[in-house]
N, C-alpha and C. Protein backbone atom coordinates (compact mmCIF):
# COMPACT_ATOMS: atom_id res chain seq x y z
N UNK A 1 -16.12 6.72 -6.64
CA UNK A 1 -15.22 6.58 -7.77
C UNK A 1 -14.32 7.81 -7.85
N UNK A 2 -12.91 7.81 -8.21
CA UNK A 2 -12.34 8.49 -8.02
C UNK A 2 -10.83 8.25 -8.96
N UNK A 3 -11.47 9.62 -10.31
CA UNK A 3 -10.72 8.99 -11.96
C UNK A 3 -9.73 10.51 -11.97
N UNK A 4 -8.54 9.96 -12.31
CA UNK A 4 -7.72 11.56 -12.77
C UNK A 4 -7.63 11.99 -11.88
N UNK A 5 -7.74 12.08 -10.43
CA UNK A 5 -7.59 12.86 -9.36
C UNK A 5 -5.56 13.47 -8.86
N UNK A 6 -5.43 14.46 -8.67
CA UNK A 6 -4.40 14.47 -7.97
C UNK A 6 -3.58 13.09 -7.39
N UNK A 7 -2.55 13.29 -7.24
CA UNK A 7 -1.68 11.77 -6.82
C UNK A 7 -0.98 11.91 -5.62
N UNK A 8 -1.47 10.70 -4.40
CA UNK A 8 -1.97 9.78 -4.94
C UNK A 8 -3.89 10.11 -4.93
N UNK A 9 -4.65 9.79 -5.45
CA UNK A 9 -5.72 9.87 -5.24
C UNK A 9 -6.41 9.35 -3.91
N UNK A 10 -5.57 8.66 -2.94
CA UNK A 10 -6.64 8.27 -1.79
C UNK A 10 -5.03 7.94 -1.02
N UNK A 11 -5.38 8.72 -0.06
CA UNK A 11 -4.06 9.08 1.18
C UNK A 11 -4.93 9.33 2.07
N UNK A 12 -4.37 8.13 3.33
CA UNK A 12 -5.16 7.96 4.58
C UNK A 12 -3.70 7.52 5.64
N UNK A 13 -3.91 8.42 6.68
CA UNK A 13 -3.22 8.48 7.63
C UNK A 13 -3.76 7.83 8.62
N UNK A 14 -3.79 7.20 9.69
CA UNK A 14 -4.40 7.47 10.85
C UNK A 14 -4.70 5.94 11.43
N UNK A 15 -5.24 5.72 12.06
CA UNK A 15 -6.12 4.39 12.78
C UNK A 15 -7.68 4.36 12.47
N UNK A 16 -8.13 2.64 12.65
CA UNK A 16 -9.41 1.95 12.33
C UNK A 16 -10.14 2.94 11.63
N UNK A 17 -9.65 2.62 9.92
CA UNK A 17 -9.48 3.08 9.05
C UNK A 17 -10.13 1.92 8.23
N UNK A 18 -11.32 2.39 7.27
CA UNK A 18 -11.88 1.23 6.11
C UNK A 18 -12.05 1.48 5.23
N UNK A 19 -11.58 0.89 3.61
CA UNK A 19 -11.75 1.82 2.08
C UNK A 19 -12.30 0.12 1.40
N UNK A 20 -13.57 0.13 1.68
CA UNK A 20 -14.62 -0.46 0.44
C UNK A 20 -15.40 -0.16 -0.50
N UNK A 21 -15.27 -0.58 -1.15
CA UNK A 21 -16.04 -0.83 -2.54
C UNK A 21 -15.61 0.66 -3.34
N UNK A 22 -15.04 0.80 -3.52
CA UNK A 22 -14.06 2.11 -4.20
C UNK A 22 -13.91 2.08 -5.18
N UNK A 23 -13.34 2.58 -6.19
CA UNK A 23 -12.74 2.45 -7.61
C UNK A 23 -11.98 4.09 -7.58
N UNK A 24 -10.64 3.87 -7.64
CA UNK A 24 -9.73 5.04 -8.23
C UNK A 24 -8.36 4.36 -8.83
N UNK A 25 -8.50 5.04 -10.36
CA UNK A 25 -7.92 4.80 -10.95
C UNK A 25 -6.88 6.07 -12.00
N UNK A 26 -6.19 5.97 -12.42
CA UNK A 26 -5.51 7.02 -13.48
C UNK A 26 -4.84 7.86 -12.72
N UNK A 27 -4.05 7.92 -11.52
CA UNK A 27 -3.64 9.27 -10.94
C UNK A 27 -3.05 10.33 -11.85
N UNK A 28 -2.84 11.39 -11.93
CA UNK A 28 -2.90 12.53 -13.55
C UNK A 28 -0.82 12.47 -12.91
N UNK A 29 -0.35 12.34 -11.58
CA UNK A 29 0.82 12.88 -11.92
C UNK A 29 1.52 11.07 -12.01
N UNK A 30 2.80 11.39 -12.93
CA UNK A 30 3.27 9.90 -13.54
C UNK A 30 4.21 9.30 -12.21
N UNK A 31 3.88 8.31 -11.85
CA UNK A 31 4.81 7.63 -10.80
C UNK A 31 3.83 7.88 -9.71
N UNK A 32 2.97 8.02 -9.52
CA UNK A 32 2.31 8.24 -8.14
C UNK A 32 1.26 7.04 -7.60
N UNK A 33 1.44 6.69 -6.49
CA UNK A 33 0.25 5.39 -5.91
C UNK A 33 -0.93 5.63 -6.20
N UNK A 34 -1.35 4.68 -6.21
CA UNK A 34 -3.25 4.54 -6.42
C UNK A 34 -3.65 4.56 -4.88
N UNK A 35 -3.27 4.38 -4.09
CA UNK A 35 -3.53 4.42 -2.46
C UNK A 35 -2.65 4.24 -1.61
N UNK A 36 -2.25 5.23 -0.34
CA UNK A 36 -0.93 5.53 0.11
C UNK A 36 -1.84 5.73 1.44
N UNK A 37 -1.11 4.62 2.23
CA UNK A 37 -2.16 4.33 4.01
C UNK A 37 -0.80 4.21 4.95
N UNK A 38 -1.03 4.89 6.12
CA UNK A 38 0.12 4.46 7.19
C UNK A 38 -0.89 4.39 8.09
N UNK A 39 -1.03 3.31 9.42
CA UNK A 39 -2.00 3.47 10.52
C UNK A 39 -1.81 1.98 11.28
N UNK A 40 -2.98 2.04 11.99
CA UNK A 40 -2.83 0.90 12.44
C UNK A 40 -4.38 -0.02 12.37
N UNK A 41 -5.10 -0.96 11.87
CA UNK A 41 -6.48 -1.70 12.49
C UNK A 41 -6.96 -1.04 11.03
N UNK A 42 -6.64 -1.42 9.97
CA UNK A 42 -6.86 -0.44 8.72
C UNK A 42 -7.43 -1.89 8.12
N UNK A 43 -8.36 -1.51 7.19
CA UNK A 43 -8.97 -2.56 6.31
C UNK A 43 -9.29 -1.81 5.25
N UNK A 44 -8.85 -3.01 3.71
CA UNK A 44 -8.44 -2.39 2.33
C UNK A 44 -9.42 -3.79 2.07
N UNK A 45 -10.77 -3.39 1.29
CA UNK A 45 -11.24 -4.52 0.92
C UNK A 45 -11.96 -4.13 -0.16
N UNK A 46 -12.39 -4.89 -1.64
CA UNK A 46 -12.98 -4.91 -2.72
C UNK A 46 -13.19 -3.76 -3.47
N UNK A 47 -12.03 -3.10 -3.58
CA UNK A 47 -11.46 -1.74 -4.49
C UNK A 47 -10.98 -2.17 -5.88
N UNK A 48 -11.29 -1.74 -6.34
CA UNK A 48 -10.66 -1.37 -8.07
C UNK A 48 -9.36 -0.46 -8.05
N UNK A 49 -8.63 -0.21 -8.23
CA UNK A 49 -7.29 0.31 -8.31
C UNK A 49 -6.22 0.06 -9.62
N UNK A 50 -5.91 1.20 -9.99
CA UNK A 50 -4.74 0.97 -10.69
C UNK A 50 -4.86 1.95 -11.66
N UNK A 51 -4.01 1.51 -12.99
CA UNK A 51 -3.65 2.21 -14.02
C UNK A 51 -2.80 3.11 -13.76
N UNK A 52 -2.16 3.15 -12.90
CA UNK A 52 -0.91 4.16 -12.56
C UNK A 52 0.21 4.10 -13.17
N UNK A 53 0.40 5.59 -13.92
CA UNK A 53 1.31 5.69 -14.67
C UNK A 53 2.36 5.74 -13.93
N UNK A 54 3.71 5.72 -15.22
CA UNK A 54 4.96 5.52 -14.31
C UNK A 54 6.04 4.98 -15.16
N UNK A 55 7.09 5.27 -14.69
CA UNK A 55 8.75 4.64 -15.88
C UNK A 55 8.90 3.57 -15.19
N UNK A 56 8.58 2.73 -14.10
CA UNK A 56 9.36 1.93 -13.77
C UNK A 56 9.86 2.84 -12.62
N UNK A 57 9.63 3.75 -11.96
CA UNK A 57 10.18 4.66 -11.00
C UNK A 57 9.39 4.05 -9.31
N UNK A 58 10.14 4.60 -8.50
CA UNK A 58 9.93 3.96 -7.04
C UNK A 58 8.13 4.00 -6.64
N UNK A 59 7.48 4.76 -6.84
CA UNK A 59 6.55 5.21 -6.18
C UNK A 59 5.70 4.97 -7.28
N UNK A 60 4.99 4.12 -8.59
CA UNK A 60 4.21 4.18 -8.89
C UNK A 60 3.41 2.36 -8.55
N UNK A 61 3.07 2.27 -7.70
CA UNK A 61 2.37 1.64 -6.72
C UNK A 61 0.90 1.22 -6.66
N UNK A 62 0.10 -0.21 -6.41
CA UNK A 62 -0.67 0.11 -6.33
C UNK A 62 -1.48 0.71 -4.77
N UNK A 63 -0.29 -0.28 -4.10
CA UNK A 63 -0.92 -0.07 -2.84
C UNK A 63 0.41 0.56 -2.06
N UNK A 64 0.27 1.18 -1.12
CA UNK A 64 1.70 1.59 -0.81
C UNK A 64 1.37 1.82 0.63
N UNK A 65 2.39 0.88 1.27
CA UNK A 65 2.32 1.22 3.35
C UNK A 65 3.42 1.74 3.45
N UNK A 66 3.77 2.57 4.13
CA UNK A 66 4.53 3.23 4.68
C UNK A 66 4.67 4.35 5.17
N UNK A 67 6.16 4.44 6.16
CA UNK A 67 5.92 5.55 7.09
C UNK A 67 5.48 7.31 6.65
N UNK A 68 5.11 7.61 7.34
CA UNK A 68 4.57 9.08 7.41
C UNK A 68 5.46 10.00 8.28
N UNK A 69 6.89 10.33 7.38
CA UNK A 69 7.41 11.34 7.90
C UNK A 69 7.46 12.74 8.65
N UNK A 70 5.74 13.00 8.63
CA UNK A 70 4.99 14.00 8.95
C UNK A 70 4.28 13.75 9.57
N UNK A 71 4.26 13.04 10.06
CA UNK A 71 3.21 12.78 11.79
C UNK A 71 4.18 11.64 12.52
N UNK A 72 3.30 11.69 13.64
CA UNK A 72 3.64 10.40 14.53
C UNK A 72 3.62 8.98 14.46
N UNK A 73 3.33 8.78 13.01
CA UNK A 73 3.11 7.14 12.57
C UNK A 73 3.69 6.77 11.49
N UNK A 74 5.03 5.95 12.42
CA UNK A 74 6.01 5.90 11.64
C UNK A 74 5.78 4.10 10.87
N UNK A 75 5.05 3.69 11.16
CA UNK A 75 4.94 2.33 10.69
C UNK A 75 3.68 1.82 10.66
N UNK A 76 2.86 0.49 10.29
CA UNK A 76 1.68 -0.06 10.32
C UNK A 76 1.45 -1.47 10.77
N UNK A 77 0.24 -1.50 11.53
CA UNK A 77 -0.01 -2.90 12.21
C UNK A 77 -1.43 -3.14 11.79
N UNK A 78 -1.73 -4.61 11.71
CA UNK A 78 -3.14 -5.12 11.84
C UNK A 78 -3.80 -4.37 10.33
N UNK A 79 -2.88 -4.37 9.44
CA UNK A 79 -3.39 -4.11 7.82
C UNK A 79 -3.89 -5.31 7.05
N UNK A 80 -5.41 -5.59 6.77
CA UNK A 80 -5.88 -6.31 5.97
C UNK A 80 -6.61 -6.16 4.53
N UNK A 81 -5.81 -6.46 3.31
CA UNK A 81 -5.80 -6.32 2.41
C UNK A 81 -6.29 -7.03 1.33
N UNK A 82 -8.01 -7.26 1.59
CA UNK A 82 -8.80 -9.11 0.68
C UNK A 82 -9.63 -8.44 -0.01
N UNK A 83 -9.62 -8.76 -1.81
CA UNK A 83 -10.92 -9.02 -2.34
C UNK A 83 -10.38 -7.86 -3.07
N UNK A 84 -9.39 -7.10 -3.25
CA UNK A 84 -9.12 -6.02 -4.29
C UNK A 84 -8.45 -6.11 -5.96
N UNK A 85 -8.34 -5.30 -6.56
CA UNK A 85 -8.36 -5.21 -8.01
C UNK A 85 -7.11 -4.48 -8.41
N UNK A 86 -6.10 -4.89 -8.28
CA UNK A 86 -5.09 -4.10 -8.36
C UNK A 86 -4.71 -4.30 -10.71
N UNK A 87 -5.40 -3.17 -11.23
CA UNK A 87 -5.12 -3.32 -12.33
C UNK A 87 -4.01 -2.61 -13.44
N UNK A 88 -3.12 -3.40 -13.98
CA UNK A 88 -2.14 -2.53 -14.93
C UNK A 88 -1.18 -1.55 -14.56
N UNK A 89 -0.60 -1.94 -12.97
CA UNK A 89 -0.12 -1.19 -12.08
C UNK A 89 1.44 -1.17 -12.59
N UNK A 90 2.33 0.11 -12.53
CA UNK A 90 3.31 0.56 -13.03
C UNK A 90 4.80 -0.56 -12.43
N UNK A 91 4.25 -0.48 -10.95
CA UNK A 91 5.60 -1.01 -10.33
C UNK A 91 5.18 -2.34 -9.50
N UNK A 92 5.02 -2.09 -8.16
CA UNK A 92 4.12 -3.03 -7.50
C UNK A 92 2.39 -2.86 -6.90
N UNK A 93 1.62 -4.38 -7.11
CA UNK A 93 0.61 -4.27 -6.38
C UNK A 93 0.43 -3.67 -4.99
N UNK A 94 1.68 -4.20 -4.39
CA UNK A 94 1.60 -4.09 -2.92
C UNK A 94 3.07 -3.85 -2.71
N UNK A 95 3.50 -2.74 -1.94
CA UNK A 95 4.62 -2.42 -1.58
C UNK A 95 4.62 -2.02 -0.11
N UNK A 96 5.30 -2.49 0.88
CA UNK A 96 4.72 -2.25 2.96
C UNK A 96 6.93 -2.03 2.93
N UNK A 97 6.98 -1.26 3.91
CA UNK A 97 7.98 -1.23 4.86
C UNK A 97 7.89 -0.03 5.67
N UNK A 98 9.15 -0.51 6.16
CA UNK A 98 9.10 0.33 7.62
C UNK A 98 10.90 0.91 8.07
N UNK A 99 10.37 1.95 8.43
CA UNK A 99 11.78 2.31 8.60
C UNK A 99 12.41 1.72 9.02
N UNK A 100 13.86 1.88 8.66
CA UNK A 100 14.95 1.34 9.44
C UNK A 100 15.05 0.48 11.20
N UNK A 101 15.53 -0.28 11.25
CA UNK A 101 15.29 -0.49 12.99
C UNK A 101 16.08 -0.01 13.49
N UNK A 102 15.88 -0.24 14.93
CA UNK A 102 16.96 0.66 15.59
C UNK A 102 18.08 -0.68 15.71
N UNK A 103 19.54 -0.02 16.09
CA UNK A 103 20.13 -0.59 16.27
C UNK A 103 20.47 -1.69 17.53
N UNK A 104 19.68 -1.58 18.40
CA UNK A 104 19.18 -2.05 19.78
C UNK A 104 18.37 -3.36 19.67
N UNK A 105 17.50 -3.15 18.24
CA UNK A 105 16.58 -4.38 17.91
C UNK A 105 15.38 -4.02 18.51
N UNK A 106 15.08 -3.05 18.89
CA UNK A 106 13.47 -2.60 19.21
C UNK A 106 12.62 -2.81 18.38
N UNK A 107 11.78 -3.76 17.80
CA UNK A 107 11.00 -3.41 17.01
C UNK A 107 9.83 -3.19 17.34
N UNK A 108 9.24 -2.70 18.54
CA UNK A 108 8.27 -2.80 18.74
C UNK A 108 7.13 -1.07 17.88
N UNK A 109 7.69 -0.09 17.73
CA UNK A 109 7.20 0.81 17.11
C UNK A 109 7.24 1.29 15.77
N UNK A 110 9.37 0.84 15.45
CA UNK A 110 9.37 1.12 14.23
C UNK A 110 9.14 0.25 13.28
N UNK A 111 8.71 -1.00 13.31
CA UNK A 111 8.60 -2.12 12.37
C UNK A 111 7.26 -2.43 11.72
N UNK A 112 6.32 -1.88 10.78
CA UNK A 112 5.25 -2.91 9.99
C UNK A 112 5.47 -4.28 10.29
N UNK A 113 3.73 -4.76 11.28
CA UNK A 113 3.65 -5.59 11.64
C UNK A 113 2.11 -6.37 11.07
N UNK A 114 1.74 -7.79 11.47
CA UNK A 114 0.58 -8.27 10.79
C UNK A 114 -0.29 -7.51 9.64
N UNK A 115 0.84 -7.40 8.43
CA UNK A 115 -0.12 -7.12 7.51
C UNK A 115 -0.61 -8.44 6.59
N UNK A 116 -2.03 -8.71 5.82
CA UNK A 116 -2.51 -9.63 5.63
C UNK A 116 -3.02 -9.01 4.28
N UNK A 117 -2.20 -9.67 2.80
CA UNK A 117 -2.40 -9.84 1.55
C UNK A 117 -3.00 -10.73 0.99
N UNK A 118 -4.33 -11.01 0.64
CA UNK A 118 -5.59 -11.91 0.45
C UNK A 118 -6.64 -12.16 -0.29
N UNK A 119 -6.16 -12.90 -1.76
CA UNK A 119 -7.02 -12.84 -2.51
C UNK A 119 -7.66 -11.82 -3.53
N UNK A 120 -6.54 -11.49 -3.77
CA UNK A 120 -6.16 -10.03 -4.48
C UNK A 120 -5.63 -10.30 -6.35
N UNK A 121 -6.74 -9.54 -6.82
CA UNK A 121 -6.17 -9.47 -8.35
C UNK A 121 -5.07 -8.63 -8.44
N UNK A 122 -3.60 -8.84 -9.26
CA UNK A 122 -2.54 -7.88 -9.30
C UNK A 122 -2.24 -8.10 -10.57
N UNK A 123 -2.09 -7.11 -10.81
CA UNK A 123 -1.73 -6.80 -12.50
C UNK A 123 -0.81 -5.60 -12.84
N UNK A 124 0.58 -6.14 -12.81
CA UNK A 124 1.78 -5.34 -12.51
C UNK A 124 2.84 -5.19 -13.88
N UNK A 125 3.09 -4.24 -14.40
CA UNK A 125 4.15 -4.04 -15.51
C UNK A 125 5.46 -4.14 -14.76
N UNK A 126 5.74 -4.43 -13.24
CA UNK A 126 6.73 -4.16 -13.10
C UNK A 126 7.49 -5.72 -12.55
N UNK A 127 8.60 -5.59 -12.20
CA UNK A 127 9.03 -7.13 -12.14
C UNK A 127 8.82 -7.89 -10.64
N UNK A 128 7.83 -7.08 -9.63
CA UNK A 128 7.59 -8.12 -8.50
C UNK A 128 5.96 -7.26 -8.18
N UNK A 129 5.23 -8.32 -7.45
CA UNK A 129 4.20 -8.16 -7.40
C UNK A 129 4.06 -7.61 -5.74
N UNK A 130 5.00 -7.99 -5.01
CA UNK A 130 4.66 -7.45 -3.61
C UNK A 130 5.95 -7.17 -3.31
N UNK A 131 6.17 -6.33 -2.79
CA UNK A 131 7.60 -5.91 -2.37
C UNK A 131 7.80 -5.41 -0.67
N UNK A 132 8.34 -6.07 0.02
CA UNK A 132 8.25 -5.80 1.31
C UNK A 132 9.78 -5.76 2.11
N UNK A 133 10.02 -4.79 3.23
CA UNK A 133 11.11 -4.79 3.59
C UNK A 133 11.47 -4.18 4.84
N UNK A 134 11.69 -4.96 6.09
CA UNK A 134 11.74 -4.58 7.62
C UNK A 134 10.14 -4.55 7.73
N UNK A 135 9.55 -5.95 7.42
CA UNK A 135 8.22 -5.81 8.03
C UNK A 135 8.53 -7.66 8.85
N UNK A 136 6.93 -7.63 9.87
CA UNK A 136 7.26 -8.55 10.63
C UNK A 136 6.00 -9.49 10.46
N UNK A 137 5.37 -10.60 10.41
CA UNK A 137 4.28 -10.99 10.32
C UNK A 137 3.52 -10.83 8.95
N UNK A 138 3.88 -11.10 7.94
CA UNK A 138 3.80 -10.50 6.50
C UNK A 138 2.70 -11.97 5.84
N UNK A 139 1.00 -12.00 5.59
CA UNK A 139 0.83 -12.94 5.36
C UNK A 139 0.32 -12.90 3.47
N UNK A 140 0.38 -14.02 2.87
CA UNK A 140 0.31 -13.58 1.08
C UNK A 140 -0.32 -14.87 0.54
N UNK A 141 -1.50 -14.35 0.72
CA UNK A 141 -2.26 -16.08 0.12
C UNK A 141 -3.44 -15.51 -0.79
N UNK A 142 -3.92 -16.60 -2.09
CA UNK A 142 -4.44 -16.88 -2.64
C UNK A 142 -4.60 -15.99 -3.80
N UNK A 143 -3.40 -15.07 -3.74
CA UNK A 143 -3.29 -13.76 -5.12
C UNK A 143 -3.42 -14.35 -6.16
């Protein structure tokens, strides 16, 4: 469990990566994610999350994919996201993109790919519940 912590409270970089049975909630600074993951083979399953404060500003999130300007992982693949608690969340439950593409149409590195949204409680003050953009394989069932 993990209450009031620094923001975001659970920041995970990296590959085959797993956050079950968790609970963090309240991040102390306003606008900040409840969980902030870039990687690849990552599994997000039966967490409690939320209460993240926030104006309505970009980054108060419950779940948040995206790139990591500070390392080598600029995007995410093979993200599965079933059985979580996204509660009273500022902006969106679920927010994924990926940088820009190249102009060539490469997407093979820079693009968020097979991420899988599944059966997920969302409970959002803000006006969309998943927000996604330059991702590829994007699946959203039974929220």
């Amino acid at each position: 469990t993990v209450l009031h912590a620094p923001s975001p409270p659970i920041q995970r970089t990296g590959n085959n990566n797993v956050l079950r049975n968790t609970v963090a909630r309240n991040p102390i600074a306003p606008g900040s994610n409840n969980l902030q993951l870039t990687g690849d083979n990552i599994t997000i399953e039966q967490n409690t999350l939320g209460d993240g404060s926030g104006d309505g500003g970009n980054r108060a999130n419950c779940i948040d994919i995206s790139p990591d300007s500070d390392s080598d992982t600029p995007s995410s693949h093979r993200v599965r996201i079933v059985n979580n608690r996204c509660e009273n969340t500022a902006v969106n439950c679920l927010r994924v993109f990926s940088p820009p593409s190249s102009t060539d149409g490469d997407l093979s590195e820079g693009t968020s790919s097979e991420i899988a949204f599944i059966d997920n409680y969302c409970q959002t003050r803000g006006n969309v519940a998943v927000m996604a953009d330059n991702v590829q394989g994007l699946t959203i069932t039974g929220n």
